[in-house]
Protein backbone atom coordinates (compact mmCIF):
# COMPACT_ATOMS: atom_id res chain seq x y z
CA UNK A 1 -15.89 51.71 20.05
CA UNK A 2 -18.69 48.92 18.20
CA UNK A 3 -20.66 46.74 20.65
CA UNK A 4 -18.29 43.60 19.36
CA UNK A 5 -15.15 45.34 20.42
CA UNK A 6 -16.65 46.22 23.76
CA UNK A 7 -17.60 42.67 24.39
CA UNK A 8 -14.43 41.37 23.10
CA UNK A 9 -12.16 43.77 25.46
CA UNK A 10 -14.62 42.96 28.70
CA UNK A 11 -14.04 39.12 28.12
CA UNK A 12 -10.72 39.57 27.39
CA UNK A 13 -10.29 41.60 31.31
CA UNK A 14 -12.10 38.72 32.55
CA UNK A 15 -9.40 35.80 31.11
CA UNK A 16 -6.36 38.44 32.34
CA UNK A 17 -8.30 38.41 36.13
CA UNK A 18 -8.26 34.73 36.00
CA UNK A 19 -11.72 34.24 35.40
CA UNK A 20 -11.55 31.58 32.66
CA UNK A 21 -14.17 29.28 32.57
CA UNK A 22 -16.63 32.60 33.11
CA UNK A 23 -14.98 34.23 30.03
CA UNK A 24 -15.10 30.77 28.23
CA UNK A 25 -18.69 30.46 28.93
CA UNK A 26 -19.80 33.98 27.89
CA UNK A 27 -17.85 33.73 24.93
CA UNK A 28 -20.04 30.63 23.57
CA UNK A 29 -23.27 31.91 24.56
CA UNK A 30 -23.04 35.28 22.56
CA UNK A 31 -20.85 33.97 19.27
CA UNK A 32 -24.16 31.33 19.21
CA UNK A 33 -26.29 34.46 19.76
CA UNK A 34 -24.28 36.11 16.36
CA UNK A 35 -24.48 32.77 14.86
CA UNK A 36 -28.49 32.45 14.57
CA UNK A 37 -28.39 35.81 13.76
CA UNK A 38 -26.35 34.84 10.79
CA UNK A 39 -24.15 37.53 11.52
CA UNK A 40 -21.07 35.27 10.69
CA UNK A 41 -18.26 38.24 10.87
CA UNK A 42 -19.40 39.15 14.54
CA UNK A 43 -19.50 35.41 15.42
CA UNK A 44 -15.51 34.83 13.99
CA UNK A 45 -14.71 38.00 15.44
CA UNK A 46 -15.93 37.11 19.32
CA UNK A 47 -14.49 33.33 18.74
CA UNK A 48 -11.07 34.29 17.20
CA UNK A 49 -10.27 36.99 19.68
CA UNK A 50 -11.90 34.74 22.20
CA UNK A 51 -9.46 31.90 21.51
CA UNK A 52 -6.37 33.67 21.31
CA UNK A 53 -6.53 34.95 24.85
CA UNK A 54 -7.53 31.87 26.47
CA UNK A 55 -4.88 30.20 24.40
CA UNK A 56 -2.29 32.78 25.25
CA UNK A 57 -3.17 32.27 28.83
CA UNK A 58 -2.82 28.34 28.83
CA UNK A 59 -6.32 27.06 28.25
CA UNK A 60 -5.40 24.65 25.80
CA UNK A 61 -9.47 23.33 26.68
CA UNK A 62 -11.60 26.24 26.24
CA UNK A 63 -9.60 27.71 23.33
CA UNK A 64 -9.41 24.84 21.81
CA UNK A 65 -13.14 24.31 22.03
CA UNK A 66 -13.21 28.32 21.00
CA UNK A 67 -11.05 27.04 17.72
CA UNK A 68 -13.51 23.95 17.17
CA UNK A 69 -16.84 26.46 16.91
CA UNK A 70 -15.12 28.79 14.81
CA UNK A 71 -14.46 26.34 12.24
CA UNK A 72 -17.94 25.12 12.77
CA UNK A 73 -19.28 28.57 11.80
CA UNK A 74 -17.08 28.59 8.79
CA UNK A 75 -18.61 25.40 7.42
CA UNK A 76 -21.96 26.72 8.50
CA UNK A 77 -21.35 29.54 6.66
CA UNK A 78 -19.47 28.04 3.97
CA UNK A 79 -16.54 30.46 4.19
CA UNK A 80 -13.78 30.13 1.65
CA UNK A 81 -9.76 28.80 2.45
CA UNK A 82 -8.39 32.55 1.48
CA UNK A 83 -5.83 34.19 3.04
CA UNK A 84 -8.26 36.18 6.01
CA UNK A 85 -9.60 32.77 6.84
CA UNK A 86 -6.26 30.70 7.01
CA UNK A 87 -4.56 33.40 8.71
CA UNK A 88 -7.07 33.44 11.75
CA UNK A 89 -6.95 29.43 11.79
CA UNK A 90 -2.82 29.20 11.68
CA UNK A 91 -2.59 32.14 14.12
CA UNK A 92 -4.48 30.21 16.44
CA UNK A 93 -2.92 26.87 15.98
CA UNK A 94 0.58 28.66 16.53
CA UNK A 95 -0.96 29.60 19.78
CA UNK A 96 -1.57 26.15 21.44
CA UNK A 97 0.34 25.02 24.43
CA UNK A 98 2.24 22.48 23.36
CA UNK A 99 1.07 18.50 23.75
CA UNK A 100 -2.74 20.40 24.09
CA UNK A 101 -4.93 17.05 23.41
CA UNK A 102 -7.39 19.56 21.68
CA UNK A 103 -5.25 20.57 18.78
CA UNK A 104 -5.14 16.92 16.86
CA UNK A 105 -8.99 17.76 16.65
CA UNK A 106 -8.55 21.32 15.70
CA UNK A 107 -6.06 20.33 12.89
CA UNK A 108 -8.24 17.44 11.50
CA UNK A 109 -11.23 19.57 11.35
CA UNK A 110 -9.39 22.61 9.95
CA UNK A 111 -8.01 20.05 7.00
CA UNK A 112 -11.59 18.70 6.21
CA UNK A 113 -12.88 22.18 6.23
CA UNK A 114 -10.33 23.49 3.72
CA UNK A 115 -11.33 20.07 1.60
CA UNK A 116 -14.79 20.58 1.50
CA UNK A 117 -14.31 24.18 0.87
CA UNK A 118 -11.79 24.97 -1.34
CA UNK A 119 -9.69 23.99 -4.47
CA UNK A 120 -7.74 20.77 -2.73
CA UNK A 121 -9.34 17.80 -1.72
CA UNK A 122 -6.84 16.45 0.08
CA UNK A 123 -6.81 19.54 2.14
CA UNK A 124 -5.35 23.45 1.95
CA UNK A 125 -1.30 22.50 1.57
CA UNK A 126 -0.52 26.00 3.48
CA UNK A 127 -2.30 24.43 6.30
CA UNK A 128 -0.86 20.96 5.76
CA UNK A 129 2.62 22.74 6.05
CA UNK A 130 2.63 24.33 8.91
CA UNK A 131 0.96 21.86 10.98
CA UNK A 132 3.27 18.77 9.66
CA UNK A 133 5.85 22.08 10.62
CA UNK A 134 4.86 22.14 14.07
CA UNK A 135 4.87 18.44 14.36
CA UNK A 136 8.27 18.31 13.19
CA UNK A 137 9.63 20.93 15.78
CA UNK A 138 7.64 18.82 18.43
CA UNK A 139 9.49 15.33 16.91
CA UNK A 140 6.19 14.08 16.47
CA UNK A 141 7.91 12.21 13.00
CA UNK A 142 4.00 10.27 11.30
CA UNK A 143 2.31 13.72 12.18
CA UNK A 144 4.33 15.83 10.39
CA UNK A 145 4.87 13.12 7.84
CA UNK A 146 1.11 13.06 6.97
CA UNK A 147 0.77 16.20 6.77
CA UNK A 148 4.00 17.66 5.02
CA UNK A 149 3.58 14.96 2.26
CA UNK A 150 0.79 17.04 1.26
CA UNK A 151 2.22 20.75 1.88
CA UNK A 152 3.70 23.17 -0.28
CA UNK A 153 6.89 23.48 -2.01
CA UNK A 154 8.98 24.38 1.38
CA UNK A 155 7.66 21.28 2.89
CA UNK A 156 10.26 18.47 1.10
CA UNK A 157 13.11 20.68 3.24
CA UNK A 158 11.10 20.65 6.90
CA UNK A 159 10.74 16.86 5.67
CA UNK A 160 14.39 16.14 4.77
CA UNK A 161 15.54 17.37 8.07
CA UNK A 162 12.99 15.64 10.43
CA UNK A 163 13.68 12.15 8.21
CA UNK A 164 17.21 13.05 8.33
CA UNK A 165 17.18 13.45 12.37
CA UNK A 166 14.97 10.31 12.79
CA UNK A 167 16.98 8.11 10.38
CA UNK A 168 20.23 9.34 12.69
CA UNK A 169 19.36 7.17 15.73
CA UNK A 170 18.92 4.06 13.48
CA UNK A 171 21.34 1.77 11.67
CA UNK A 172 23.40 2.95 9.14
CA UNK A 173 21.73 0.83 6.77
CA UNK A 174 18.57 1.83 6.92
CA UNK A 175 18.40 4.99 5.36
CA UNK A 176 16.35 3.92 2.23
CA UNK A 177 13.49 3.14 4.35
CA UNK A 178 13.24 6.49 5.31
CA UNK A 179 13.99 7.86 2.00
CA UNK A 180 11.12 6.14 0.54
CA UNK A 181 9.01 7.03 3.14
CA UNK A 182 8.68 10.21 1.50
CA UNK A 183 9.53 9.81 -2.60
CA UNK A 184 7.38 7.16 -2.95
CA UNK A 185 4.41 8.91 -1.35
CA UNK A 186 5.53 11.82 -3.09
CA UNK A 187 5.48 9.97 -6.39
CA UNK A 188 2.27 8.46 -5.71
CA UNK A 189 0.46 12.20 -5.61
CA UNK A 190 2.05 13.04 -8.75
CA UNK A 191 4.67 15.35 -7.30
CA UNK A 192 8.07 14.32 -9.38
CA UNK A 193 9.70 17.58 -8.09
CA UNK A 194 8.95 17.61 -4.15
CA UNK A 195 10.61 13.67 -4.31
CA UNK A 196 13.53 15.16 -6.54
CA UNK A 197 14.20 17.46 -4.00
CA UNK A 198 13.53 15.70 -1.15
CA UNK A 199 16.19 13.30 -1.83
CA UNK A 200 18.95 15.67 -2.94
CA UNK A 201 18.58 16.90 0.26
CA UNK A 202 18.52 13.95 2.48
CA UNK A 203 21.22 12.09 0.69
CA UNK A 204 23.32 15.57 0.90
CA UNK A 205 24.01 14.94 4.49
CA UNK A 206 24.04 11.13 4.47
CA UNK A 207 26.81 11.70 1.70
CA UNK A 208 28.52 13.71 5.03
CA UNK A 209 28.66 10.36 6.85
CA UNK A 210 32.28 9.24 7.17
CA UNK A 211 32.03 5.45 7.38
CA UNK A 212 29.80 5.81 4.24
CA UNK A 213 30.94 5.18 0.64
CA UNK A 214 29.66 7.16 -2.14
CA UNK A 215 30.59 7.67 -5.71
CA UNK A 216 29.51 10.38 -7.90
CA UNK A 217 28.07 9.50 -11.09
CA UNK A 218 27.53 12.17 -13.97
CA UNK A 219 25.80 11.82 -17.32
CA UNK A 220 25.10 14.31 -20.04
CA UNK A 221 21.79 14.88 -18.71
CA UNK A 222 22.09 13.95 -14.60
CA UNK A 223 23.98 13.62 -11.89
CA UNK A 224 23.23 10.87 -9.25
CA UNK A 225 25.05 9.47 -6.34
CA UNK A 226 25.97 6.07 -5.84
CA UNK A 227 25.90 4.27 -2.48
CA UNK A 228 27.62 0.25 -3.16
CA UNK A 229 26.45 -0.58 0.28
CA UNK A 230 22.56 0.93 0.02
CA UNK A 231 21.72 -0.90 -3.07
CA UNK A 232 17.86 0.22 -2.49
CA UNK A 233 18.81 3.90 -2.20
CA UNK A 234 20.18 3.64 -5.49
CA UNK A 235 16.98 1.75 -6.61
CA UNK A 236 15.05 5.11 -5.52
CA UNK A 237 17.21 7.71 -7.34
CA UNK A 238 17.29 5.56 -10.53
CA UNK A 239 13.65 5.15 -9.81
CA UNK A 240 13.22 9.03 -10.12
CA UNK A 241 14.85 8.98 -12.86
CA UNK A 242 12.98 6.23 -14.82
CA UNK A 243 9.72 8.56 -13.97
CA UNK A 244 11.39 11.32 -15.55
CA UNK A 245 12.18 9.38 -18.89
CA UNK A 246 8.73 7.37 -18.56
CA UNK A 247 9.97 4.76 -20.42
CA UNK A 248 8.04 1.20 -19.24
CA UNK A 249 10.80 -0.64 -20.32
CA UNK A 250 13.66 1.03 -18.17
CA UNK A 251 11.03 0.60 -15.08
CA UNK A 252 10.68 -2.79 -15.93
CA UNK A 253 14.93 -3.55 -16.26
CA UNK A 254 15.29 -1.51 -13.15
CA UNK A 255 12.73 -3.81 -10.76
CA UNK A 256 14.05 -6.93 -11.81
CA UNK A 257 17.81 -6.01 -11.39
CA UNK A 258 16.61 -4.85 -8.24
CA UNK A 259 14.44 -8.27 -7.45
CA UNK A 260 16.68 -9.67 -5.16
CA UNK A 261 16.93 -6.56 -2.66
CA UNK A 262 13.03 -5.51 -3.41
CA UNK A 263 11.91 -8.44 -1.78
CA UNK A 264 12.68 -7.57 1.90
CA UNK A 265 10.68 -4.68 2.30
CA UNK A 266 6.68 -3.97 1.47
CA UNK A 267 7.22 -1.48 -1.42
CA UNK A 268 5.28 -3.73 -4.15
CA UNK A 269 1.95 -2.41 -3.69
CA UNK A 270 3.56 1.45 -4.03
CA UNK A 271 5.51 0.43 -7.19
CA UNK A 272 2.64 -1.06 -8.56
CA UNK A 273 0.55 1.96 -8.30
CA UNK A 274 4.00 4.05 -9.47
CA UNK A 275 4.18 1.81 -12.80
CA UNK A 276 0.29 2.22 -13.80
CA UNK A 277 0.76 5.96 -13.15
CA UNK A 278 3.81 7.00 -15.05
CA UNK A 279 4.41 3.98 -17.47
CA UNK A 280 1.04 2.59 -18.28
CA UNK A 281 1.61 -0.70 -16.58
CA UNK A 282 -1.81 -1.99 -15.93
CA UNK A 283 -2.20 -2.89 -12.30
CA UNK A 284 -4.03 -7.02 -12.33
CA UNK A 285 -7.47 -6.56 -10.73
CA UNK A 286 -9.61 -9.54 -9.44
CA UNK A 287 -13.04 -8.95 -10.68
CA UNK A 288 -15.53 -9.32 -13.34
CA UNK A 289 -13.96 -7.74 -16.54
CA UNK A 290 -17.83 -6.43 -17.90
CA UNK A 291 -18.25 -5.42 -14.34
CA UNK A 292 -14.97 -3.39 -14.68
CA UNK A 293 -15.44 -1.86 -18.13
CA UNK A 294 -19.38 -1.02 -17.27
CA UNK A 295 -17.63 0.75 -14.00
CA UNK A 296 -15.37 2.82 -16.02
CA UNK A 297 -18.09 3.35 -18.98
CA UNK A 298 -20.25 5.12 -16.54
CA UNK A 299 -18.02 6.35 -13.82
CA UNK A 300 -15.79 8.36 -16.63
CA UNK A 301 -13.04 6.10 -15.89
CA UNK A 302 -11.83 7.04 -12.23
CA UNK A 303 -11.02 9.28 -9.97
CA UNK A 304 -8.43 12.23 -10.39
CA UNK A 305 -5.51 13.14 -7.98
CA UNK A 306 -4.05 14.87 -5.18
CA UNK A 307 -4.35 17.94 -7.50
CA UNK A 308 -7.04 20.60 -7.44
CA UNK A 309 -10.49 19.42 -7.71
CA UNK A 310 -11.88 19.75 -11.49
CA UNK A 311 -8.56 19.41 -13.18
CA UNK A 312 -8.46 16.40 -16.00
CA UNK A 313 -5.62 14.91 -17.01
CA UNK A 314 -4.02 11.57 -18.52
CA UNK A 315 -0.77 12.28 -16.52
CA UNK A 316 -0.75 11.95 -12.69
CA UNK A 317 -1.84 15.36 -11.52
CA UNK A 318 0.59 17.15 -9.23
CA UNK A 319 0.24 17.77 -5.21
CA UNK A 320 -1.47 20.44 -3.77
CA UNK A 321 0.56 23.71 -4.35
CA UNK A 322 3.70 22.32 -5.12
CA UNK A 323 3.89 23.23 -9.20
């Protein structure tokens, strides 16, 4: 047996006798030992195994604070988002008590160390999706929001259901407010498909309701469902597909017959940002036009995307792992 998985067994007898904040102690003072040794594998192994137990055992503090220096050696060390390093991180934020205080930190600074790290700057989407995952189970609806937004391809679904469930304890009529609280996000990062399916899912069980009214409309190339009493749900799925076409003059036709209804919730600054994106419509800055065009001469015209970092593209680049 190596000298790490001696000291890894006698800390973890000490956290089965009880001895916690001993264990918790120890744990620190010889992973920081490994640490200016630069011996970064012994250092993850003593944390990680470290964590797990105490976490296991329902000290949501010191594993949590067991989770925090681990990621503080990765960055230290510069380790990589691959699959070794995001298993030991989602293994560990599986095992947190429930309602731990110490996890919002753990996620946030397991997000920014995936950004700074690896391919996504908005953040690894694996890890997006199963903490917006675990948010959802927990009903925790803008946590999970935030984070699924930016997840991979199975996070629309986990999305669809937790919307769906929230939505149910509203008003009947206000199921296009959460509907666009995910397509136009999802629009917004350049993800056409994860909106697409996101609403065929979420309108598949509102088309379940009873007292609900909905008429199915097919053309050669789509089929969409109308609802004559949620006149801005319908905005969203013709919305979807006007993106599709990219045609400036349908998204144009389809905001003003929609004018009327538009105006009562905040959606203007989104669909702004949606019509310079996908149809070329020129959002109207305030500003000093030389100003603006010395800007773009010398900062190569803006920034990219929710996509991976490096990629360059006229069209909006799409979400972290989702195409």
């Amino acid at each position: 047996m190596s000298k790490i998985e001696k000291t890894i067994q006698r800390q973890q007898q000490k956290i089965e006798e009880g001895q916690y904040y001993e264990a918790h102690q120890q744990l620190r003072v010889i992973a920081s030992r490994y640490v200016k040794q630069n011996n970064t594998a012994a250092a993850t192994d003593i944390l990680f195994s470290g964590a797990q137990s105490l976490l296991k055992a329902g000290q949501g503090g010191s594993g949590g604070d067991l989770c925090i220096f681990l990621l503080d050696v990765f960055n230290k060390a510069e380790v990589k988002p691959d699959a070794g390093s995001k298993g030991k991180l989602l293994s560990l934020l599986r095992a947190f008590p429930a309602g731990e205080p110490t996890r919002r930190k753990f996620v946030n600074e397991m997000i920014a160390w995936s950004s700074k790290h690896g391919e996504y700057p908005a953040g690894d989407p694996d890890l997006h999706h199963i903490a917006g995952s675990l948010y959802a189970d927990e009903l925790e609806p803008y946590d999970a929001e935030r984070h699924l937004l930016l997840g991979t391809k199975d996070s629309p679904e986990t999305l669809a259901q937790l919307s769906y469930s929230w939505y149910s304890a509203d008003e009947s009529h206000t199921a296009p407010l959460y509907v666009a609280r995910a397509v136009l996000p999802y629009l917004i990062t350049g993800n056409l498909r994860a909106a697409n399916k996101f609403l065929l899912l979420f309108t598949s069980r509102l088309s379940k309701t009873p007292s609900l009214s909905v008429q199915e409309v097919s053309t050669s190339s789509s089929d969409l469902r109308v609802y004559p009493s949620l006149p801005l749900l319908n905005f969203l799925g013709l919305l979807l597909l006007a993106v599709e076409r990219g045609e400036a003059g349908l998204y144009r036709q389809l905001k003003s017959h929609y004018s009327s209804h538009l105006k009562d919730v905040n959606w203007s600054e989104a669909l702004d940002q949606i019509g310079e994106m996908y149809f070329g419509i020129k959002i109207p800055r305030q500003g000093n036009p030389m100003m603006d065009m010395l800007g773009n001469m010398f900062m190569g015209g803006g920034m990219g995307g929710g996509g991976k970092k490096g990629k360059k593209s006229d069209a909006p680049a799409p979400a972290p792992g989702l195409d």
